[in-house]
PDB file of N, CA and C in Angstrom:
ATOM      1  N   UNK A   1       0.840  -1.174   0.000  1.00  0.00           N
ATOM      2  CA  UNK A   1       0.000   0.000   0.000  1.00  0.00           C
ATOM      3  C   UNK A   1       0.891   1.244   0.000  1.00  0.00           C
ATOM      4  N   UNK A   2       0.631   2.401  -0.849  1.00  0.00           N
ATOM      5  CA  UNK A   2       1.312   3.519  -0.868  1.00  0.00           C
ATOM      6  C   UNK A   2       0.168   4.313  -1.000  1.00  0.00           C
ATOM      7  N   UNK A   3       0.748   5.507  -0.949  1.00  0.00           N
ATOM      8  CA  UNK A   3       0.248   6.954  -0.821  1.00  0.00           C
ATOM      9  C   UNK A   3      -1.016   7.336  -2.853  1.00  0.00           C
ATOM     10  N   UNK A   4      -2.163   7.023  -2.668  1.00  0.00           N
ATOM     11  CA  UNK A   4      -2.197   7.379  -4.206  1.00  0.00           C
ATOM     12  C   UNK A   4      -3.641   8.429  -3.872  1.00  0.00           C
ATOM     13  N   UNK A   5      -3.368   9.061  -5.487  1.00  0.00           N
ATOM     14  CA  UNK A   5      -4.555  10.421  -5.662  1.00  0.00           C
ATOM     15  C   UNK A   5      -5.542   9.583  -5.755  1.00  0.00           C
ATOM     16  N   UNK A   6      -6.377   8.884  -6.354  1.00  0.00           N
ATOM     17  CA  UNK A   6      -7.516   8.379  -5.866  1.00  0.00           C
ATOM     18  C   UNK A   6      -8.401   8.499  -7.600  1.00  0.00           C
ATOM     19  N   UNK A   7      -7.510  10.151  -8.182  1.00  0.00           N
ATOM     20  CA  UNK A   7      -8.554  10.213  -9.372  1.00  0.00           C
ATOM     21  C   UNK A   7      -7.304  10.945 -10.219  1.00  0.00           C
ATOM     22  N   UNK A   8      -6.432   9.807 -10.833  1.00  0.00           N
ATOM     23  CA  UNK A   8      -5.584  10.493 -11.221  1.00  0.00           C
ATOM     24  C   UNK A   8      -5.735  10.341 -12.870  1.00  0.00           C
ATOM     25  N   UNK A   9      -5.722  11.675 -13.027  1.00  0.00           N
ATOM     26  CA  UNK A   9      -5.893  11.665 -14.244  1.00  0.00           C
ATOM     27  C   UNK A   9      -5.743  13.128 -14.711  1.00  0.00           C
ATOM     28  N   UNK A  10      -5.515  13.560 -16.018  1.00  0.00           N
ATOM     29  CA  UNK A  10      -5.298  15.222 -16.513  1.00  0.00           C
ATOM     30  C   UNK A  10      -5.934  16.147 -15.853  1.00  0.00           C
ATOM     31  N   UNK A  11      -7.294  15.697 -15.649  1.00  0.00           N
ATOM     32  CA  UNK A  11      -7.828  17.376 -15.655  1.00  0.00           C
ATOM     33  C   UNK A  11      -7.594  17.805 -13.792  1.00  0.00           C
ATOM     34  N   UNK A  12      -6.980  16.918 -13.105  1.00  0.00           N
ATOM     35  CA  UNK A  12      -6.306  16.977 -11.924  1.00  0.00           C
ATOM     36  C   UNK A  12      -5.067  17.365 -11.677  1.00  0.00           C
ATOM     37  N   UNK A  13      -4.317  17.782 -13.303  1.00  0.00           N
ATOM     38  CA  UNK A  13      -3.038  18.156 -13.727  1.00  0.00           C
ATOM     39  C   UNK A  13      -3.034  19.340 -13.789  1.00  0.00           C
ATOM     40  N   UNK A  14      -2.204  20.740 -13.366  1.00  0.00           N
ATOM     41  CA  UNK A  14      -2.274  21.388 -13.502  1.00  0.00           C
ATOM     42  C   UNK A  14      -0.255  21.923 -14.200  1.00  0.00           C
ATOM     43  N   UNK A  15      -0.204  22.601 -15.721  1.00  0.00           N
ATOM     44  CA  UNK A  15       1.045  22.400 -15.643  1.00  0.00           C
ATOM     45  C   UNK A  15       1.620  23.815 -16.534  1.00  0.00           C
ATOM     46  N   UNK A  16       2.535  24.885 -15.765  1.00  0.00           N
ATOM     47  CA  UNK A  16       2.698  25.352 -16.261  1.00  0.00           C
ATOM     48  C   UNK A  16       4.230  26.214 -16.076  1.00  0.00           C
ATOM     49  N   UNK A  17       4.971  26.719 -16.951  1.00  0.00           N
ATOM     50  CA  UNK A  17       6.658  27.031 -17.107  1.00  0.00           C
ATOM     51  C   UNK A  17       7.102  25.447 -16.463  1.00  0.00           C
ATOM     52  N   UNK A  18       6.677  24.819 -17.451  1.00  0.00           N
ATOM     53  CA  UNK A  18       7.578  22.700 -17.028  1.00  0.00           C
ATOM     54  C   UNK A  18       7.433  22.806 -15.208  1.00  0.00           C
ATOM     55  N   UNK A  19       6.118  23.495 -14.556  1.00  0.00           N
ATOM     56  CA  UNK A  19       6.314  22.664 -13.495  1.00  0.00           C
ATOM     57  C   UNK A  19       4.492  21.957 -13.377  1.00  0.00           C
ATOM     58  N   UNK A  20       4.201  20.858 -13.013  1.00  0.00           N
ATOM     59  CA  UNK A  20       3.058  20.238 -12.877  1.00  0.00           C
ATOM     60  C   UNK A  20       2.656  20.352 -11.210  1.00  0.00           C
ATOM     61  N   UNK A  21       1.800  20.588 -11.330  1.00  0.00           N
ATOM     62  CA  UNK A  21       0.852  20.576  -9.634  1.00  0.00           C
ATOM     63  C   UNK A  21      -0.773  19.603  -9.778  1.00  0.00           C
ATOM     64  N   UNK A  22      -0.599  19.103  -8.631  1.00  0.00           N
ATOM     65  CA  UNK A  22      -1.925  18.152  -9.102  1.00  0.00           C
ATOM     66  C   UNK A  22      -2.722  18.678  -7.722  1.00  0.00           C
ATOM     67  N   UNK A  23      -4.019  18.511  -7.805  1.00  0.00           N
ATOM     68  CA  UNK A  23      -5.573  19.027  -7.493  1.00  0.00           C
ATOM     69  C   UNK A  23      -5.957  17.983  -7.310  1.00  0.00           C
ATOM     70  N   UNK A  24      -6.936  18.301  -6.329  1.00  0.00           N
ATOM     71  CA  UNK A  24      -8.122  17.249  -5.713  1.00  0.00           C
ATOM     72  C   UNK A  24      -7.854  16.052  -5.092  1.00  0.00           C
ATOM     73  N   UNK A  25      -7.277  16.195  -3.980  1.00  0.00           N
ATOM     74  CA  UNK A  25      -7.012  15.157  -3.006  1.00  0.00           C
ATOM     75  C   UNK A  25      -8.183  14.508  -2.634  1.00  0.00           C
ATOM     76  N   UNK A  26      -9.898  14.153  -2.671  1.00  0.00           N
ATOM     77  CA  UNK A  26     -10.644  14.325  -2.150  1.00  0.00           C
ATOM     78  C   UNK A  26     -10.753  12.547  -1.713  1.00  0.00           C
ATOM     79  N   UNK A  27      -9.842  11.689  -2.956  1.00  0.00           N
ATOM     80  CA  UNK A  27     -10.167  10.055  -3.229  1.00  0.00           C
ATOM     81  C   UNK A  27      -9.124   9.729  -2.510  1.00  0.00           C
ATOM     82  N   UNK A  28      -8.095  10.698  -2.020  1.00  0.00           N
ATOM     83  CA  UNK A  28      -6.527  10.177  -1.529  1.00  0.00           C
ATOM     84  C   UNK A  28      -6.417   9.187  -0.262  1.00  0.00           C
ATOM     85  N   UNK A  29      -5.882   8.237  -0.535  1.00  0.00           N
ATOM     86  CA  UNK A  29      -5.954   6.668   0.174  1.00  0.00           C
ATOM     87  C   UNK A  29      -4.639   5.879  -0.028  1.00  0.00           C
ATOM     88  N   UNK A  30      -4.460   4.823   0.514  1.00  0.00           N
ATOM     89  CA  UNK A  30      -3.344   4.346   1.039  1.00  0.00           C
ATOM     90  C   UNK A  30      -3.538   2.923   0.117  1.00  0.00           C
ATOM     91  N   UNK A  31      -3.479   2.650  -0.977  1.00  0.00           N
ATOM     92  CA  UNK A  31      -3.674   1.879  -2.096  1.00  0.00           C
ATOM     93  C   UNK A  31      -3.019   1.054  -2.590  1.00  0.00           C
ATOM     94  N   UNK A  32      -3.004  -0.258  -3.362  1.00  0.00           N
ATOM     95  CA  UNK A  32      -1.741  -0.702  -4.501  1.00  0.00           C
ATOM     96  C   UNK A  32      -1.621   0.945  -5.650  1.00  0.00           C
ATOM     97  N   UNK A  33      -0.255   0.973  -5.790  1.00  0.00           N
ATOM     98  CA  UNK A  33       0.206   1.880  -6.555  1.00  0.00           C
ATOM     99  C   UNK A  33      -0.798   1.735  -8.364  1.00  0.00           C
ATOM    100  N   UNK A  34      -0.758   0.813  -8.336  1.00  0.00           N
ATOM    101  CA  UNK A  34      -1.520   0.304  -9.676  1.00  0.00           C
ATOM    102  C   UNK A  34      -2.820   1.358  -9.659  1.00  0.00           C
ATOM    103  N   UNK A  35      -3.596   1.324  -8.226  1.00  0.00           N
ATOM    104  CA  UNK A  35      -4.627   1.967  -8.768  1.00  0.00           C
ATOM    105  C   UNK A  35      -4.703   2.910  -8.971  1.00  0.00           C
ATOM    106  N   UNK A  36      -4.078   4.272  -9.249  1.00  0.00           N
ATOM    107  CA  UNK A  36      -3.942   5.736  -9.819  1.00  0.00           C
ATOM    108  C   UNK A  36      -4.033   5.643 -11.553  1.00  0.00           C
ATOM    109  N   UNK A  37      -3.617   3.808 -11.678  1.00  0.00           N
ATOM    110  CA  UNK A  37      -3.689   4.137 -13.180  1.00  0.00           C
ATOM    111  C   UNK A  37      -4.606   3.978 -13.996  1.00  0.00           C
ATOM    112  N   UNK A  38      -5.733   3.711 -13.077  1.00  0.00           N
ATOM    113  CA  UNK A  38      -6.591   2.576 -13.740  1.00  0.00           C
ATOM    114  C   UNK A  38      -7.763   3.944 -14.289  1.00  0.00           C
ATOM    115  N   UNK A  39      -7.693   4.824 -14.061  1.00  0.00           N
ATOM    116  CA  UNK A  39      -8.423   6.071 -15.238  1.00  0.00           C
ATOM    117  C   UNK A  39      -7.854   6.592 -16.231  1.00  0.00           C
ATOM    118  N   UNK A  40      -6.222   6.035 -16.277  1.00  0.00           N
ATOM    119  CA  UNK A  40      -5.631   6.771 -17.256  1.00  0.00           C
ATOM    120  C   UNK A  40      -5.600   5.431 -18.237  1.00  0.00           C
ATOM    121  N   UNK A  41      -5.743   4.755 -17.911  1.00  0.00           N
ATOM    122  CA  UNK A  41      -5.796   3.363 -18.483  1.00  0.00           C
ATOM    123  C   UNK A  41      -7.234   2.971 -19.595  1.00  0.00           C
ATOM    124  N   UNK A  42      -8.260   3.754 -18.858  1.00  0.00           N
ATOM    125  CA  UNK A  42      -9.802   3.239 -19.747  1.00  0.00           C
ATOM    126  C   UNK A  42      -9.673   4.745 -20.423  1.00  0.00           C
ATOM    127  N   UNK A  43      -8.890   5.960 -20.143  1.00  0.00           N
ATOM    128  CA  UNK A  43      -9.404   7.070 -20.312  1.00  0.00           C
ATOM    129  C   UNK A  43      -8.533   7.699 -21.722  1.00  0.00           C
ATOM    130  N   UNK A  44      -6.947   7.437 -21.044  1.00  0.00           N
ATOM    131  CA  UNK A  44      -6.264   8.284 -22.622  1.00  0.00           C
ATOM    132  C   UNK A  44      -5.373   7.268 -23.180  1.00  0.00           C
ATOM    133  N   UNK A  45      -5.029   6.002 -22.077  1.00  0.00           N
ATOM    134  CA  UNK A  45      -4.274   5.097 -22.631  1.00  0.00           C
ATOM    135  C   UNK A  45      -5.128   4.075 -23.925  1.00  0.00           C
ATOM    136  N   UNK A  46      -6.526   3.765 -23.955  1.00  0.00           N
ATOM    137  CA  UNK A  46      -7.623   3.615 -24.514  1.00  0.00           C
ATOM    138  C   UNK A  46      -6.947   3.879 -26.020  1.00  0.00           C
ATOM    139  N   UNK A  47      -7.508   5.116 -25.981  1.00  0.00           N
ATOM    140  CA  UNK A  47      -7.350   5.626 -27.430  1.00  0.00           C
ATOM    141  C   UNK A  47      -5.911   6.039 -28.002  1.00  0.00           C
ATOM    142  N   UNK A  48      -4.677   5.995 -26.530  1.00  0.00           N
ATOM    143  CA  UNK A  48      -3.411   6.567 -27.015  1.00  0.00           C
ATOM    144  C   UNK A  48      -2.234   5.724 -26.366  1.00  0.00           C
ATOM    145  N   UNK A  49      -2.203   4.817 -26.951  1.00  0.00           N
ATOM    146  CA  UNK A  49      -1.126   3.478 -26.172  1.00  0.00           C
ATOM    147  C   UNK A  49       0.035   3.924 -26.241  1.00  0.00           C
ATOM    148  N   UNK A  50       0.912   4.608 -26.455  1.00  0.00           N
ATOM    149  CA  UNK A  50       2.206   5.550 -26.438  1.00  0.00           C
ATOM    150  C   UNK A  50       1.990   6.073 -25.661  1.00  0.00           C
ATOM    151  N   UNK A  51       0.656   6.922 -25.075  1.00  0.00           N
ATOM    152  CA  UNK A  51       0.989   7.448 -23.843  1.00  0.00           C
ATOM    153  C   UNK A  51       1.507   6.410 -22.748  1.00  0.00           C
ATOM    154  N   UNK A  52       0.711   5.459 -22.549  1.00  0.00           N
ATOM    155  CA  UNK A  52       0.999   4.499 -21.986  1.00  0.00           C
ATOM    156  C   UNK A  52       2.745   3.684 -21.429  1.00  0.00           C
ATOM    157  N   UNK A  53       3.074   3.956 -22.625  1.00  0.00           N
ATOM    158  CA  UNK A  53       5.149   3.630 -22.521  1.00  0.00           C
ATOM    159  C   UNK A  53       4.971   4.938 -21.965  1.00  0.00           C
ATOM    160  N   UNK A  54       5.383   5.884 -22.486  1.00  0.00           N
ATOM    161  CA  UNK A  54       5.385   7.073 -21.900  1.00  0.00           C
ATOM    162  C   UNK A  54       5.716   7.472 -20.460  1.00  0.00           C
ATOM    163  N   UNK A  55       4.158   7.232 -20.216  1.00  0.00           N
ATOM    164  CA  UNK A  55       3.945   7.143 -18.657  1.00  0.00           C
ATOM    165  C   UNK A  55       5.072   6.610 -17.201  1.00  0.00           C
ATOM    166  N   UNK A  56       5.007   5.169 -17.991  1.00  0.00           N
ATOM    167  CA  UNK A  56       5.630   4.209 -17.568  1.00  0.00           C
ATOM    168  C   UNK A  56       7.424   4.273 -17.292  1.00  0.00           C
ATOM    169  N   UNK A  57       7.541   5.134 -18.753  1.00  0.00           N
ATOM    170  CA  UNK A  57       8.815   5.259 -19.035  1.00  0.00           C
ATOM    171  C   UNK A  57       9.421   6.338 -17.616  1.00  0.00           C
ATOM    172  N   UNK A  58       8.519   7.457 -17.702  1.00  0.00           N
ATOM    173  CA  UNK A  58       8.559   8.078 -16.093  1.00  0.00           C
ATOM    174  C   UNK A  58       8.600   7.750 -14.784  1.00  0.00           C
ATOM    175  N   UNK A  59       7.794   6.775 -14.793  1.00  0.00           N
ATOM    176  CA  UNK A  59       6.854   6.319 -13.442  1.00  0.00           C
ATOM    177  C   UNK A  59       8.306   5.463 -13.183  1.00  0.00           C
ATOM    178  N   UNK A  60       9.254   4.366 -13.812  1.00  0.00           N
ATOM    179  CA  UNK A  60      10.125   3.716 -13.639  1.00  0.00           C
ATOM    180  C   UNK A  60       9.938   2.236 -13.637  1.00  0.00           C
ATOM    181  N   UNK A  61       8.683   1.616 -13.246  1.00  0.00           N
ATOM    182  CA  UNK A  61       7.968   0.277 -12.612  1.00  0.00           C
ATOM    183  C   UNK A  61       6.832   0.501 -13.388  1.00  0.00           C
ATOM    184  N   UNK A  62       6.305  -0.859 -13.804  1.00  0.00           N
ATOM    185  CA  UNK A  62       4.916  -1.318 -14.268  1.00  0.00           C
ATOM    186  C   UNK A  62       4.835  -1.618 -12.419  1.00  0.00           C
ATOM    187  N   UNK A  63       3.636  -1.329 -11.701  1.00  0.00           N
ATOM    188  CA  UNK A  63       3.190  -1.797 -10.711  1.00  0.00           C
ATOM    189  C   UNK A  63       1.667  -2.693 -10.942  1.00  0.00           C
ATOM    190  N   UNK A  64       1.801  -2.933 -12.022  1.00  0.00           N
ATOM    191  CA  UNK A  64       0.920  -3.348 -12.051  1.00  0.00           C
ATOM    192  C   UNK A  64       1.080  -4.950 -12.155  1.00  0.00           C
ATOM    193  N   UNK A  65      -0.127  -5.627 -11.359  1.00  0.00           N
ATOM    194  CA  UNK A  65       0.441  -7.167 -11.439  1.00  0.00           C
ATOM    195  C   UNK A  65      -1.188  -7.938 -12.317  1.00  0.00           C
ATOM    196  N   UNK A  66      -0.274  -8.760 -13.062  1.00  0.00           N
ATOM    197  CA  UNK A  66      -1.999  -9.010 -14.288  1.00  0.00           C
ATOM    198  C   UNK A  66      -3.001  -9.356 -13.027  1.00  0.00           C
ATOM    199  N   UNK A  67      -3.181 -10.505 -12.382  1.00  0.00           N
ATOM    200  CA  UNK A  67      -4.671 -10.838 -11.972  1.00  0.00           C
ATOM    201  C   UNK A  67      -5.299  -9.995 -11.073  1.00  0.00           C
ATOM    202  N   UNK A  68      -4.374  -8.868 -10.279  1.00  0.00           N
ATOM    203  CA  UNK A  68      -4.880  -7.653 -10.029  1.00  0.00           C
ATOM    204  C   UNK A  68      -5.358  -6.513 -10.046  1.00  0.00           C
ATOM    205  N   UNK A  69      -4.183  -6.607 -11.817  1.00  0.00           N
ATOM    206  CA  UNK A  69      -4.909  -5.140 -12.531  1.00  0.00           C
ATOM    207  C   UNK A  69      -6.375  -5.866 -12.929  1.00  0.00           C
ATOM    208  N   UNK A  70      -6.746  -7.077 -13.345  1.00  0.00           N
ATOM    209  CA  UNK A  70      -8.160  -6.814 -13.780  1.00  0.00           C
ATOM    210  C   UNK A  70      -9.341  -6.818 -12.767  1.00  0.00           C
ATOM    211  N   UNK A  71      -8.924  -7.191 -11.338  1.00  0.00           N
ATOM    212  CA  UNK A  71     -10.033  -6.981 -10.529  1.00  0.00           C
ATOM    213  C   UNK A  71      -9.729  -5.163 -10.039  1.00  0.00           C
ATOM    214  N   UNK A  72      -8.394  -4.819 -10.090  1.00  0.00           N
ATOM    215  CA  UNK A  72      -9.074  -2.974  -9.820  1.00  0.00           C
ATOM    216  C   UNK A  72      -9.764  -2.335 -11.366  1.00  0.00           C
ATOM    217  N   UNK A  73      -9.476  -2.754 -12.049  1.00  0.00           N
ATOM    218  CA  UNK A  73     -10.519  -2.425 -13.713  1.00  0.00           C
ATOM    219  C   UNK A  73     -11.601  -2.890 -13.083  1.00  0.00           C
ATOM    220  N   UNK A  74     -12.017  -3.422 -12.890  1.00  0.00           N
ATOM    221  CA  UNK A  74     -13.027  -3.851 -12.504  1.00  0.00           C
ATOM    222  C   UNK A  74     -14.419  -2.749 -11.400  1.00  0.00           C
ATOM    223  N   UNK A  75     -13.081  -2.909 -10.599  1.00  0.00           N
ATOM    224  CA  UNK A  75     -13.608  -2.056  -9.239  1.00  0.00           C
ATOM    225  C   UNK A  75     -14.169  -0.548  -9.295  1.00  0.00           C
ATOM    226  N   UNK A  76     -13.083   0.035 -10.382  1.00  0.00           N
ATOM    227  CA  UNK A  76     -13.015   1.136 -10.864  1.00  0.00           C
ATOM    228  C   UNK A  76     -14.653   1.220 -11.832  1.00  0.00           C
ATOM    229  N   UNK A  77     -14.642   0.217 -12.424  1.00  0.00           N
ATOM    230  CA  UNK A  77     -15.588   0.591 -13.598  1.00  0.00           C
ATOM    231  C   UNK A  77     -17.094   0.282 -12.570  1.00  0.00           C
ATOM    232  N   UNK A  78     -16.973  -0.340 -11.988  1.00  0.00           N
ATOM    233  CA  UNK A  78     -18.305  -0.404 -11.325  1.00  0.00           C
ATOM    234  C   UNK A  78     -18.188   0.757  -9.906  1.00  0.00           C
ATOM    235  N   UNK A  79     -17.822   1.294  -9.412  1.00  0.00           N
ATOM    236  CA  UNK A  79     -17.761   2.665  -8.769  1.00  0.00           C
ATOM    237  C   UNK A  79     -17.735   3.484  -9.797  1.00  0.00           C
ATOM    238  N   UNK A  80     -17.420   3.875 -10.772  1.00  0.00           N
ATOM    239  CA  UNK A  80     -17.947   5.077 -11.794  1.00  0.00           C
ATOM    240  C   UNK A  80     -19.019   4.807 -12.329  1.00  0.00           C
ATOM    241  N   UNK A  81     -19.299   3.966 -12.616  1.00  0.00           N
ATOM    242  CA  UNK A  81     -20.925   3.423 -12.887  1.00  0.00           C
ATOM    243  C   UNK A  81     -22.024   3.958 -11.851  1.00  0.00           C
ATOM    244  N   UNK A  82     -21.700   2.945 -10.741  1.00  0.00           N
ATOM    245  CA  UNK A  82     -22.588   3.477  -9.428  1.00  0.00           C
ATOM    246  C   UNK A  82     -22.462   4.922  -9.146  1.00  0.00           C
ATOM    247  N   UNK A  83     -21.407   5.865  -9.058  1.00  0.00           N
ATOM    248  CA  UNK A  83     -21.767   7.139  -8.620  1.00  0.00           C
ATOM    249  C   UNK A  83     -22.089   7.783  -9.606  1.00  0.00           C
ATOM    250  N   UNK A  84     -21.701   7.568 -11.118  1.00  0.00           N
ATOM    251  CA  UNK A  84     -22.561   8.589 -12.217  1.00  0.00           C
ATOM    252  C   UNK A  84     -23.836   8.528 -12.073  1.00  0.00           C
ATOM    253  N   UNK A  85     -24.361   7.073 -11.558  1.00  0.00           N
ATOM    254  CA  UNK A  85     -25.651   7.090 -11.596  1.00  0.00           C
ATOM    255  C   UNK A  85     -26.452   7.525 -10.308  1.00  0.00           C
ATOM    256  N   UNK A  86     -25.288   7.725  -9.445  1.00  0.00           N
ATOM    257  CA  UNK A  86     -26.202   8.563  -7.851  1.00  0.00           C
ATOM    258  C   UNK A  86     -26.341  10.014  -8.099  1.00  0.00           C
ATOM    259  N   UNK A  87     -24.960  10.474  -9.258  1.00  0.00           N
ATOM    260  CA  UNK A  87     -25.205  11.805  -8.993  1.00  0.00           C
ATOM    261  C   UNK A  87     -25.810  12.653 -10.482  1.00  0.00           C
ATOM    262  N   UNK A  88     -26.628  11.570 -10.958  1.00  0.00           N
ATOM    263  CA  UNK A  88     -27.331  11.665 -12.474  1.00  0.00           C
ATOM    264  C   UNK A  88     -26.050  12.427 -13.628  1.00  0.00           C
ATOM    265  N   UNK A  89     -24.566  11.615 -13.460  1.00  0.00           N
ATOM    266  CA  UNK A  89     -24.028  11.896 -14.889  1.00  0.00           C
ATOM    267  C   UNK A  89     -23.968  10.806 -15.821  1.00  0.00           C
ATOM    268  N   UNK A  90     -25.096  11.181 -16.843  1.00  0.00           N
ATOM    269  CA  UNK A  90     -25.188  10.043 -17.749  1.00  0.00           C
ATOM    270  C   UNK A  90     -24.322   9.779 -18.392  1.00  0.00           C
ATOM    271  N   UNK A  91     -23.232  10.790 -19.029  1.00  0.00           N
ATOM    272  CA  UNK A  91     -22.280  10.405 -19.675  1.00  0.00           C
ATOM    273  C   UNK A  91     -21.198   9.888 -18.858  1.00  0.00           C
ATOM    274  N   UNK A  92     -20.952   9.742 -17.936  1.00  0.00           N
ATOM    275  CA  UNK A  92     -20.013   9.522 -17.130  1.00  0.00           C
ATOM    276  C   UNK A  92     -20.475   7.766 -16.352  1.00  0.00           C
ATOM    277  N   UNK A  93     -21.902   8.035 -16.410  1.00  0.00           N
ATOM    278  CA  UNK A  93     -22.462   6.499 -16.580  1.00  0.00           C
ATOM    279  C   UNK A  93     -22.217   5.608 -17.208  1.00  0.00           C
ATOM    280  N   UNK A  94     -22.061   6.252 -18.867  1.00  0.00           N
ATOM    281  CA  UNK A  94     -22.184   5.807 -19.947  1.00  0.00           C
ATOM    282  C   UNK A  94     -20.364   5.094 -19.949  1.00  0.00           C
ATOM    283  N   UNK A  95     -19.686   6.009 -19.609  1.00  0.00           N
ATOM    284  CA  UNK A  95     -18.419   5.744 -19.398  1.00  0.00           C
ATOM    285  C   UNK A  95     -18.104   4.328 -18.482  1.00  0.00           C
ATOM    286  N   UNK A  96     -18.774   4.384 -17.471  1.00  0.00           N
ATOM    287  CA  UNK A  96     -18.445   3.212 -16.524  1.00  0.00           C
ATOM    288  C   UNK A  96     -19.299   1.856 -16.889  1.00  0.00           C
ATOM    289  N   UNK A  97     -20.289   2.001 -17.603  1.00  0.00           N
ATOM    290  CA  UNK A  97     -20.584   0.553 -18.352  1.00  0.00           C
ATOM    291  C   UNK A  97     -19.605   0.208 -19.364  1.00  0.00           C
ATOM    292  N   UNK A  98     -19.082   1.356 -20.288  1.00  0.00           N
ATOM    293  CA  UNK A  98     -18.071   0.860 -21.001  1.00  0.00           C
ATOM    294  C   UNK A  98     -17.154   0.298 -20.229  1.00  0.00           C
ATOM    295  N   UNK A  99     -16.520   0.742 -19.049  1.00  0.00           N
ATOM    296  CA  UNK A  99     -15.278   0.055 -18.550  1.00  0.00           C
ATOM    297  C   UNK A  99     -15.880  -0.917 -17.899  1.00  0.00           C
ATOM    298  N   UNK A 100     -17.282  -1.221 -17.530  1.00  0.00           N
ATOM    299  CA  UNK A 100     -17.392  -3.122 -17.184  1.00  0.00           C
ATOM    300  C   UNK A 100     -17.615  -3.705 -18.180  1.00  0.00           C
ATOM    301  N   UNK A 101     -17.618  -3.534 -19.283  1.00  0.00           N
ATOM    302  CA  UNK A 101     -17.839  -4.261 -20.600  1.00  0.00           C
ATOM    303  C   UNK A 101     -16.316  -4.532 -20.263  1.00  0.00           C
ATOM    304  N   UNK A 102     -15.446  -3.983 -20.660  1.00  0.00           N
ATOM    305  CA  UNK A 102     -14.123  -3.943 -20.839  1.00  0.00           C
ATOM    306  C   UNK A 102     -13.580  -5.020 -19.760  1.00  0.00           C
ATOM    307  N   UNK A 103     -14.038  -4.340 -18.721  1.00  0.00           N
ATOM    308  CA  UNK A 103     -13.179  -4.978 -17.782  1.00  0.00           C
ATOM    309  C   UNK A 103     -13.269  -6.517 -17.743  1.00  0.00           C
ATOM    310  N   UNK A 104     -15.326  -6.733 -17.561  1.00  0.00           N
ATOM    311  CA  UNK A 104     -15.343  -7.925 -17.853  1.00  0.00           C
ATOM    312  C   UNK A 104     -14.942  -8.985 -18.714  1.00  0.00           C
ATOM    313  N   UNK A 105     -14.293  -8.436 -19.784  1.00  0.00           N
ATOM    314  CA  UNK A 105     -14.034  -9.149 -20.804  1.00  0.00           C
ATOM    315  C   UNK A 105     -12.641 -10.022 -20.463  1.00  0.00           C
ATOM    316  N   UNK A 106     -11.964  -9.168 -19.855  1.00  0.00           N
ATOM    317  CA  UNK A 106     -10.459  -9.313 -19.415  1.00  0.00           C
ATOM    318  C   UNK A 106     -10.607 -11.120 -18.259  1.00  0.00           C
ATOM    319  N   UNK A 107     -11.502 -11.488 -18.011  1.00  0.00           N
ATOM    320  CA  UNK A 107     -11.880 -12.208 -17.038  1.00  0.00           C
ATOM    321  C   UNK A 107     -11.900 -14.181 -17.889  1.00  0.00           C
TER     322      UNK A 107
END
C-alpha cells in the first residue's frame, strides 16, 4: 500500500513554465500503486497506447500485477458506474458501463 490520488488523471493536472501541480485530493488513500492508473488506463491510454510507454517510461515500474490489474478495472468501472448514476451523470455512466464491458471481458 502507498500513498495514491484516488482520481488520477489530466484534468487533476495542472502544468505550467515545465512545473506540474496536481488538485483534488478528495479520493486520496493508502492503495496498490496500480490503482492511480486505472483512469488513465480506460481514459487516454484507450485511445493513445504511447501514452501508456510514456507514462511508464517516467513512473520507472509497471506496478501493475496481471490478476490484479483486472479486478481494480473492474472495481473502478463499477464505482464510476454506481456514482454517475447517484449523482445523475449520464455520460459519465455511460463511461463506466463501457469500462465493465471492458473490464469484464479481461476475465
Amino acid at each position: 500500500m502507498v500513498p495514491t490520488h484516488g482520481d488520477w488523471q489530466p484534468r487533476n493536472w495542472l502544468s505550467e513554465n515545465g512545473k506540474l501541480r496536481v488538485i483534488d485530493f478528495g479520493r486520496f488513500g493508502f492503495r496498490p500503486a496500480a490503482t492511480d492508473m486505472c483512469r488513465l488506463a480506460v481514459q487516454q491510454w484507450d485511445t493513445h497506447p504511447e501514452l501508456e510507454a510514456s507514462f511508464l517510461e517516467g513512473y520507472g515500474v509497471d506496478p501493475r500485477v496481471a490478476g490484479c490489474w483486472a479486478v481494480e478495472l473492474l472495481r473502478e468501472a463499477i464505482g464510476t458506474a454506481a456514482w454517475a448514476h447517484a449523482v445523475g451523470d449520464a455520460p459519465f455512466e455511460t463511461q463506466g458501463h463501457r469500462m465493465l464491458k471492458e473490464a469484464l471481458a479481461r476475465f
